[in-house]
C-alpha atoms as a PDB file:
ATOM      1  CA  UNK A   1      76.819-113.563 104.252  1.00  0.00           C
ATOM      2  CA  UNK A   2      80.012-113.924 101.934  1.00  0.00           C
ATOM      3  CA  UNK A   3      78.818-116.232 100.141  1.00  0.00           C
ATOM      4  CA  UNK A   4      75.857-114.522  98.578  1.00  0.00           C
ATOM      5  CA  UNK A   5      76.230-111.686  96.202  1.00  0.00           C
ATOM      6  CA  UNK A   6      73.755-108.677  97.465  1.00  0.00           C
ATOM      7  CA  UNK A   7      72.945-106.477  95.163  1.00  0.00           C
ATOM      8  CA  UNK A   8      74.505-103.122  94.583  1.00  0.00           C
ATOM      9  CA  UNK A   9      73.292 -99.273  93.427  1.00  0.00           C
ATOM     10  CA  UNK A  10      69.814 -99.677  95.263  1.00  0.00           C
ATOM     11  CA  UNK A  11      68.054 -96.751  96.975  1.00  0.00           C
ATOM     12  CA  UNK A  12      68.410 -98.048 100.621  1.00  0.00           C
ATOM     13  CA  UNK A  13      68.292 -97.408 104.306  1.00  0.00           C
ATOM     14  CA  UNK A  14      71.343 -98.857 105.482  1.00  0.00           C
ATOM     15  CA  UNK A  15      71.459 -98.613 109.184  1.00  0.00           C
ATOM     16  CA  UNK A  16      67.667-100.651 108.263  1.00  0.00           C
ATOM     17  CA  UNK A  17      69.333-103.225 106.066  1.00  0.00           C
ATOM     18  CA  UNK A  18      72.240-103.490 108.778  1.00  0.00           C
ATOM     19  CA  UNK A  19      69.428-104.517 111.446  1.00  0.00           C
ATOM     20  CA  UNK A  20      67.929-107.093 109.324  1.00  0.00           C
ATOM     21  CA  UNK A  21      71.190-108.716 108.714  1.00  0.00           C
ATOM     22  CA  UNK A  22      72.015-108.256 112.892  1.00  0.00           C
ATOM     23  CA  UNK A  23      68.740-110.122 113.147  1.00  0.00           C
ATOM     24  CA  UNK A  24      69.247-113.004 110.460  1.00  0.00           C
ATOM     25  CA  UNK A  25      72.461-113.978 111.924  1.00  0.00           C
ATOM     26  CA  UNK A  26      70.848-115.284 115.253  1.00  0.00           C
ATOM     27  CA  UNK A  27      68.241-117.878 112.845  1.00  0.00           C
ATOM     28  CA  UNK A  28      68.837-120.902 111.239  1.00  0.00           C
ATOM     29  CA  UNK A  29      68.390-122.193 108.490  1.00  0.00           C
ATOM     30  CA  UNK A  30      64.873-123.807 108.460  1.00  0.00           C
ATOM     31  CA  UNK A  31      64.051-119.943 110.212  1.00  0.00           C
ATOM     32  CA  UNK A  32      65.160-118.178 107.361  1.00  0.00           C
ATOM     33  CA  UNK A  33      63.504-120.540 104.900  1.00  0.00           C
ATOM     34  CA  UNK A  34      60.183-119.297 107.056  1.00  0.00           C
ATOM     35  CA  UNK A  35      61.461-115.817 106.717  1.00  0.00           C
ATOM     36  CA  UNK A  36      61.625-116.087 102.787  1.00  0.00           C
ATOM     37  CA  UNK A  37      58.011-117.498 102.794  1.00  0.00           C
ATOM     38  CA  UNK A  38      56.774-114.731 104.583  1.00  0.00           C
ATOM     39  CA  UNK A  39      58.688-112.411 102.530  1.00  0.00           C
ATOM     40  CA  UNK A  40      57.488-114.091  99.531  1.00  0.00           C
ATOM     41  CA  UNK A  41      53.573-113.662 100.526  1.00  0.00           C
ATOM     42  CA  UNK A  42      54.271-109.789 101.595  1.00  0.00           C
ATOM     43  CA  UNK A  43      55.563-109.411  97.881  1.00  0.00           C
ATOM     44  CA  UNK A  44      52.992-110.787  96.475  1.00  0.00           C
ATOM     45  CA  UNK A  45      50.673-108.733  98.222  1.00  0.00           C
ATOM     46  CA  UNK A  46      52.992-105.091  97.703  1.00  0.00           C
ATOM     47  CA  UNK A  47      53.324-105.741  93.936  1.00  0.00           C
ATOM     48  CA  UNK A  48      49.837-107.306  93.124  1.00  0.00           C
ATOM     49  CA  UNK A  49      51.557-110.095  90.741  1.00  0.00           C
ATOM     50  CA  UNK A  50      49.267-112.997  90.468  1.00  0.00           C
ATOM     51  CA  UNK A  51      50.901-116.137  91.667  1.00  0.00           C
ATOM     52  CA  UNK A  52      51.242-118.605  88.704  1.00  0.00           C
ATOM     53  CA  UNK A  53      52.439-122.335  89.034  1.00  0.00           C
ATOM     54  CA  UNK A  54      56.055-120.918  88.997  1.00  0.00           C
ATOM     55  CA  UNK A  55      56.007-118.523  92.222  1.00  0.00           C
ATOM     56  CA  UNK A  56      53.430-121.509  93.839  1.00  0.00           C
ATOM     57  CA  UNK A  57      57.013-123.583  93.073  1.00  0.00           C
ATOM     58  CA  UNK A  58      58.941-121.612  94.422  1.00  0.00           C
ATOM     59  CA  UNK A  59      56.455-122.278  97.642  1.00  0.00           C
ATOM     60  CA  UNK A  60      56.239-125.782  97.548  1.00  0.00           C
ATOM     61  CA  UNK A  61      59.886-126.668  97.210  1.00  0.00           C
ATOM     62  CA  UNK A  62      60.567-124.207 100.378  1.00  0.00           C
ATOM     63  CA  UNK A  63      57.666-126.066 102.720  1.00  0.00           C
ATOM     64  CA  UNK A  64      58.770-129.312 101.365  1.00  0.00           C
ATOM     65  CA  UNK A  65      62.310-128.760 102.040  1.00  0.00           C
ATOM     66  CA  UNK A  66      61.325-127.885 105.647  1.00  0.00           C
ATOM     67  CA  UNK A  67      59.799-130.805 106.066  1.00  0.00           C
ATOM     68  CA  UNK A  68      62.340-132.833 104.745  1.00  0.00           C
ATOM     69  CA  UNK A  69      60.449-133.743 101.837  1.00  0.00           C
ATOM     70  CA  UNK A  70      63.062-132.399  99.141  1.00  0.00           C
ATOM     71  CA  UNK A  71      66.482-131.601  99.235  1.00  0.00           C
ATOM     72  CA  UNK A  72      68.511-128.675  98.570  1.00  0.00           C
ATOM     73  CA  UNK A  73      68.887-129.814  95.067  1.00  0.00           C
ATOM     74  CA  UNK A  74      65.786-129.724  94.361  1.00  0.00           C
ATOM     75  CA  UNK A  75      65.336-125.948  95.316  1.00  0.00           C
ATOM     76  CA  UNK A  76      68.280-124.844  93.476  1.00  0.00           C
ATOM     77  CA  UNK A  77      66.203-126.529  90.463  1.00  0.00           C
ATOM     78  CA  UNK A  78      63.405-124.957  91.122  1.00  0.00           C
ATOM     79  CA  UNK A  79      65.522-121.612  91.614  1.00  0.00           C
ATOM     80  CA  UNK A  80      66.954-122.170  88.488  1.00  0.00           C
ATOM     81  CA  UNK A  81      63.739-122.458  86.658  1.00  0.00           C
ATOM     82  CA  UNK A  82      61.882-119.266  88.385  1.00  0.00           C
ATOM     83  CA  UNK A  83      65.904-117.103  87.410  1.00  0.00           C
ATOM     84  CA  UNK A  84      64.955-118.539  83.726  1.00  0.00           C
ATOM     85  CA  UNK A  85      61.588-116.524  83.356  1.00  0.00           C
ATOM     86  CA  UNK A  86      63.049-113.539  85.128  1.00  0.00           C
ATOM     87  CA  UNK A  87      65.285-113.085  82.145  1.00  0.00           C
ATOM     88  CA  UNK A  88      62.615-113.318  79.784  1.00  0.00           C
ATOM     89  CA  UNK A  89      60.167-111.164  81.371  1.00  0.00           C
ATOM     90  CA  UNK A  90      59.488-107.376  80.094  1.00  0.00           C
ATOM     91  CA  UNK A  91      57.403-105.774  82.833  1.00  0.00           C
ATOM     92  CA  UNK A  92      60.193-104.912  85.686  1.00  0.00           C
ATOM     93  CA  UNK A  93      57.701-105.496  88.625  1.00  0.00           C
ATOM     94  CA  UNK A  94      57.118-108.777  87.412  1.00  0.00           C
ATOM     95  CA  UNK A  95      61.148-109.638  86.842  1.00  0.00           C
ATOM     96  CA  UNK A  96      61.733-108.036  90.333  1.00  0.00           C
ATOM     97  CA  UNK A  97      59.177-110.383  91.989  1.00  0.00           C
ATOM     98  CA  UNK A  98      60.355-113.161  89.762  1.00  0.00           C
ATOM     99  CA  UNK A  99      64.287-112.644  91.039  1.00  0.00           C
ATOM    100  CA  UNK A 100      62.876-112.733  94.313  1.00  0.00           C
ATOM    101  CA  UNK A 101      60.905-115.440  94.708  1.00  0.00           C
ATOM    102  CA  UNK A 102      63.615-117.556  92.950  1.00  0.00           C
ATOM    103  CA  UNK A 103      65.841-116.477  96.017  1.00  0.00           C
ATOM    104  CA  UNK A 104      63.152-117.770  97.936  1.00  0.00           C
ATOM    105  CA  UNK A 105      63.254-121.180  96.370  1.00  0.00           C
ATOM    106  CA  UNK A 106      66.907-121.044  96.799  1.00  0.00           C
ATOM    107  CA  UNK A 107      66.877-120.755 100.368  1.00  0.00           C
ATOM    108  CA  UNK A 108      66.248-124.115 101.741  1.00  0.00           C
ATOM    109  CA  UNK A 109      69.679-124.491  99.257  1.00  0.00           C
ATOM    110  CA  UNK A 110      71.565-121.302 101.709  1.00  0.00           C
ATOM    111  CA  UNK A 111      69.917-119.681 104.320  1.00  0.00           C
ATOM    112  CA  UNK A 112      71.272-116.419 103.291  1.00  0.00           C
ATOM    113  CA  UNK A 113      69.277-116.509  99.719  1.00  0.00           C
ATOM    114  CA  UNK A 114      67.019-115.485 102.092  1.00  0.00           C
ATOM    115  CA  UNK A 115      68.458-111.717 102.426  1.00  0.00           C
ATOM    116  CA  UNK A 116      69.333-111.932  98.901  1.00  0.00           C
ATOM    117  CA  UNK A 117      65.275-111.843  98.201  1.00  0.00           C
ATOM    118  CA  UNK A 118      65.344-108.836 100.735  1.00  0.00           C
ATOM    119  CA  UNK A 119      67.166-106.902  98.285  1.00  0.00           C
ATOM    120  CA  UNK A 120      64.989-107.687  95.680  1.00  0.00           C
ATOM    121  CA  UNK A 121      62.037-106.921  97.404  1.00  0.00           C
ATOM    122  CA  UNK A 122      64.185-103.082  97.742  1.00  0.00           C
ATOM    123  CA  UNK A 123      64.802-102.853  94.543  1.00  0.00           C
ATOM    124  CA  UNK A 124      61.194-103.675  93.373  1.00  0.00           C
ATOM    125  CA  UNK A 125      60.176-100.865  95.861  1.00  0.00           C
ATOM    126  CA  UNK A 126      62.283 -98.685  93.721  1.00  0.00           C
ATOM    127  CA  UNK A 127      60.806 -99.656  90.671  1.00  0.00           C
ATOM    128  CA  UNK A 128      57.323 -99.415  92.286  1.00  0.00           C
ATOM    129  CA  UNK A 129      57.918 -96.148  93.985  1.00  0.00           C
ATOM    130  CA  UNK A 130      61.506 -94.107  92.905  1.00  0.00           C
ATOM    131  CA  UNK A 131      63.737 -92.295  95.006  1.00  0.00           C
ATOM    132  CA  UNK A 132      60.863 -92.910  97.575  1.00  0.00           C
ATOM    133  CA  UNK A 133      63.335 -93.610 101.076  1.00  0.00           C
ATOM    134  CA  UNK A 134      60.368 -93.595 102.904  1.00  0.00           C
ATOM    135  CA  UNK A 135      58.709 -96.956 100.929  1.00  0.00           C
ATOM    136  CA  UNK A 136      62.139 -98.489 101.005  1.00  0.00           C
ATOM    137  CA  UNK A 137      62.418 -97.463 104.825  1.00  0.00           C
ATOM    138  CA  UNK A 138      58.522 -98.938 105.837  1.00  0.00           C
ATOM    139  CA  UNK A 139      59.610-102.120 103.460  1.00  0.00           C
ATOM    140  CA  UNK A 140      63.145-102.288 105.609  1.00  0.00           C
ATOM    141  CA  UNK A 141      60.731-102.356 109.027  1.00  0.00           C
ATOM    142  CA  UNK A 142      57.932-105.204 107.530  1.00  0.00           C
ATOM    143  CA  UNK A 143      61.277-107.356 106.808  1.00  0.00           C
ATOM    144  CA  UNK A 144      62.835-106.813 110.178  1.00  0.00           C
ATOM    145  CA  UNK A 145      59.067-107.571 111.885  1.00  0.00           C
ATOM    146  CA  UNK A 146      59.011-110.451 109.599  1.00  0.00           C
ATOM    147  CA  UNK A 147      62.131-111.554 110.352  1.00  0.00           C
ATOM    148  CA  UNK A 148      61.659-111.036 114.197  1.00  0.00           C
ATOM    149  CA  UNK A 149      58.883-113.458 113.881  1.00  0.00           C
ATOM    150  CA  UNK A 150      59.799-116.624 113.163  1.00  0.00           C
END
Protein backbone atom coordinates (compact mmCIF):
# COMPACT_ATOMS: atom_id res chain seq x y z
CA UNK A 1 0.00 0.00 0.00
CA UNK A 2 3.13 2.35 -0.58
CA UNK A 3 2.00 3.72 -3.20
CA UNK A 4 -1.09 5.41 -1.89
CA UNK A 5 -0.93 8.22 0.55
CA UNK A 6 -3.51 7.34 3.61
CA UNK A 7 -4.50 9.93 5.38
CA UNK A 8 -3.13 11.09 8.67
CA UNK A 9 -4.56 12.78 12.23
CA UNK A 10 -7.96 10.77 11.97
CA UNK A 11 -9.80 9.47 15.05
CA UNK A 12 -9.27 5.69 14.37
CA UNK A 13 -9.30 2.14 15.57
CA UNK A 14 -6.15 0.88 14.46
CA UNK A 15 -5.93 -2.74 15.30
CA UNK A 16 -9.64 -2.29 12.97
CA UNK A 17 -7.92 -0.46 10.16
CA UNK A 18 -4.92 -3.07 10.45
CA UNK A 19 -7.60 -5.97 9.74
CA UNK A 20 -9.03 -4.34 6.80
CA UNK A 21 -5.72 -3.86 5.24
CA UNK A 22 -4.78 -7.88 6.39
CA UNK A 23 -7.95 -8.55 4.45
CA UNK A 24 -7.39 -6.33 1.20
CA UNK A 25 -4.09 -7.81 0.62
CA UNK A 26 -5.53 -11.36 -0.22
CA UNK A 27 -8.08 -9.49 -3.27
CA UNK A 28 -7.39 -8.35 -6.48
CA UNK A 29 -7.86 -5.86 -8.21
CA UNK A 30 -11.29 -6.22 -9.96
CA UNK A 31 -12.25 -7.38 -5.91
CA UNK A 32 -11.31 -4.24 -4.57
CA UNK A 33 -12.93 -2.25 -7.36
CA UNK A 34 -16.24 -4.31 -5.94
CA UNK A 35 -15.14 -3.38 -2.50
CA UNK A 36 -15.09 0.46 -3.38
CA UNK A 37 -18.63 0.09 -4.93
CA UNK A 38 -19.94 -1.29 -1.97
CA UNK A 39 -18.21 1.18 0.08
CA UNK A 40 -19.42 3.83 -2.11
CA UNK A 41 -23.32 2.76 -1.70
CA UNK A 42 -22.78 2.34 2.32
CA UNK A 43 -21.62 6.11 2.16
CA UNK A 44 -24.17 7.19 0.47
CA UNK A 45 -26.53 5.69 2.67
CA UNK A 46 -24.41 6.87 6.29
CA UNK A 47 -24.16 10.49 5.06
CA UNK A 48 -27.59 10.92 3.24
CA UNK A 49 -25.81 12.90 0.19
CA UNK A 50 -27.97 12.62 -2.82
CA UNK A 51 -26.14 11.01 -5.66
CA UNK A 52 -25.78 13.56 -8.54
CA UNK A 53 -24.39 12.70 -12.12
CA UNK A 54 -20.85 13.10 -10.57
CA UNK A 55 -20.91 10.29 -7.70
CA UNK A 56 -23.29 8.13 -10.50
CA UNK A 57 -19.63 8.70 -12.51
CA UNK A 58 -17.76 7.75 -10.27
CA UNK A 59 -20.11 4.37 -10.53
CA UNK A 60 -20.16 3.91 -14.01
CA UNK A 61 -16.48 4.24 -14.78
CA UNK A 62 -15.82 1.53 -11.82
CA UNK A 63 -18.56 -1.19 -13.41
CA UNK A 64 -17.34 -0.32 -16.78
CA UNK A 65 -13.81 -0.76 -15.97
CA UNK A 66 -14.72 -4.22 -14.58
CA UNK A 67 -16.09 -5.15 -17.46
CA UNK A 68 -13.49 -4.06 -19.56
CA UNK A 69 -15.43 -1.41 -21.00
CA UNK A 70 -12.97 1.56 -19.99
CA UNK A 71 -9.59 1.73 -19.04
CA UNK A 72 -7.73 2.92 -16.17
CA UNK A 73 -7.41 6.21 -17.83
CA UNK A 74 -10.53 6.80 -17.99
CA UNK A 75 -11.14 6.43 -14.13
CA UNK A 76 -8.31 8.54 -13.20
CA UNK A 77 -10.40 11.17 -15.43
CA UNK A 78 -13.25 10.65 -13.90
CA UNK A 79 -11.28 10.77 -10.43
CA UNK A 80 -9.92 13.83 -11.41
CA UNK A 81 -13.18 15.46 -12.13
CA UNK A 82 -15.13 14.19 -8.78
CA UNK A 83 -11.25 15.64 -6.63
CA UNK A 84 -12.25 19.02 -8.67
CA UNK A 85 -15.72 19.57 -6.89
CA UNK A 86 -14.35 18.34 -3.60
CA UNK A 87 -12.23 21.44 -3.53
CA UNK A 88 -14.96 23.64 -4.25
CA UNK A 89 -17.46 22.31 -1.98
CA UNK A 90 -18.36 24.14 1.53
CA UNK A 91 -20.44 21.61 3.45
CA UNK A 92 -17.61 19.03 4.88
CA UNK A 93 -19.97 15.94 4.66
CA UNK A 94 -20.43 16.60 1.20
CA UNK A 95 -16.38 17.19 0.44
CA UNK A 96 -15.77 14.02 2.60
CA UNK A 97 -18.15 11.92 0.43
CA UNK A 98 -16.91 13.72 -2.61
CA UNK A 99 -12.97 12.70 -1.73
CA UNK A 100 -14.27 9.40 -1.36
CA UNK A 101 -16.09 8.51 -4.05
CA UNK A 102 -13.34 10.02 -6.30
CA UNK A 103 -11.08 7.25 -4.65
CA UNK A 104 -13.64 5.05 -5.74
CA UNK A 105 -13.42 6.06 -9.35
CA UNK A 106 -9.76 5.80 -8.99
CA UNK A 107 -9.69 2.32 -8.14
CA UNK A 108 -10.11 0.42 -11.27
CA UNK A 109 -6.75 2.94 -11.88
CA UNK A 110 -4.95 1.09 -8.26
CA UNK A 111 -6.59 -1.29 -6.32
CA UNK A 112 -5.43 0.29 -3.21
CA UNK A 113 -7.53 3.72 -3.95
CA UNK A 114 -9.76 1.45 -2.66
CA UNK A 115 -8.50 1.77 1.17
CA UNK A 116 -7.72 5.25 0.44
CA UNK A 117 -11.80 5.79 0.24
CA UNK A 118 -11.80 3.77 3.61
CA UNK A 119 -10.15 6.56 5.21
CA UNK A 120 -12.37 8.92 3.93
CA UNK A 121 -15.30 7.23 4.83
CA UNK A 122 -13.33 7.58 8.76
CA UNK A 123 -12.83 10.79 8.51
CA UNK A 124 -16.43 11.68 7.35
CA UNK A 125 -17.50 9.62 10.48
CA UNK A 126 -15.57 12.16 12.38
CA UNK A 127 -17.09 14.96 10.87
CA UNK A 128 -20.53 13.27 11.22
CA UNK A 129 -20.05 12.13 14.73
CA UNK A 130 -16.60 13.65 16.73
CA UNK A 131 -14.39 11.95 18.95
CA UNK A 132 -17.15 9.20 18.62
CA UNK A 133 -14.54 5.74 18.59
CA UNK A 134 -17.44 3.82 18.77
CA UNK A 135 -19.00 5.18 15.07
CA UNK A 136 -15.50 5.00 13.72
CA UNK A 137 -15.15 1.40 15.35
CA UNK A 138 -18.93 0.02 13.88
CA UNK A 139 -17.77 1.91 10.41
CA UNK A 140 -14.16 -0.10 10.74
CA UNK A 141 -16.46 -3.58 11.11
CA UNK A 142 -19.16 -2.66 7.94
CA UNK A 143 -15.74 -2.15 5.85
CA UNK A 144 -14.10 -5.33 6.99
CA UNK A 145 -17.78 -7.28 6.35
CA UNK A 146 -17.76 -5.48 3.14
CA UNK A 147 -14.57 -6.28 2.31
CA UNK A 148 -14.95 -10.01 3.41
CA UNK A 149 -17.61 -10.18 0.85
CA UNK A 150 -16.56 -9.93 -2.35
Amino acid sequence: MQSVKVIKKIDDIPELKEILITISESKTHKQMSQYSLLLAKHILEISEVECCSAIAECFDINKKWQNGEAKFQDARQVAFMVNRLAREEKDPVKVKVLRAMGQVAATPHVKWHALVASEYAITLINVMYPKNLEEVKKEREIQIELMKSV
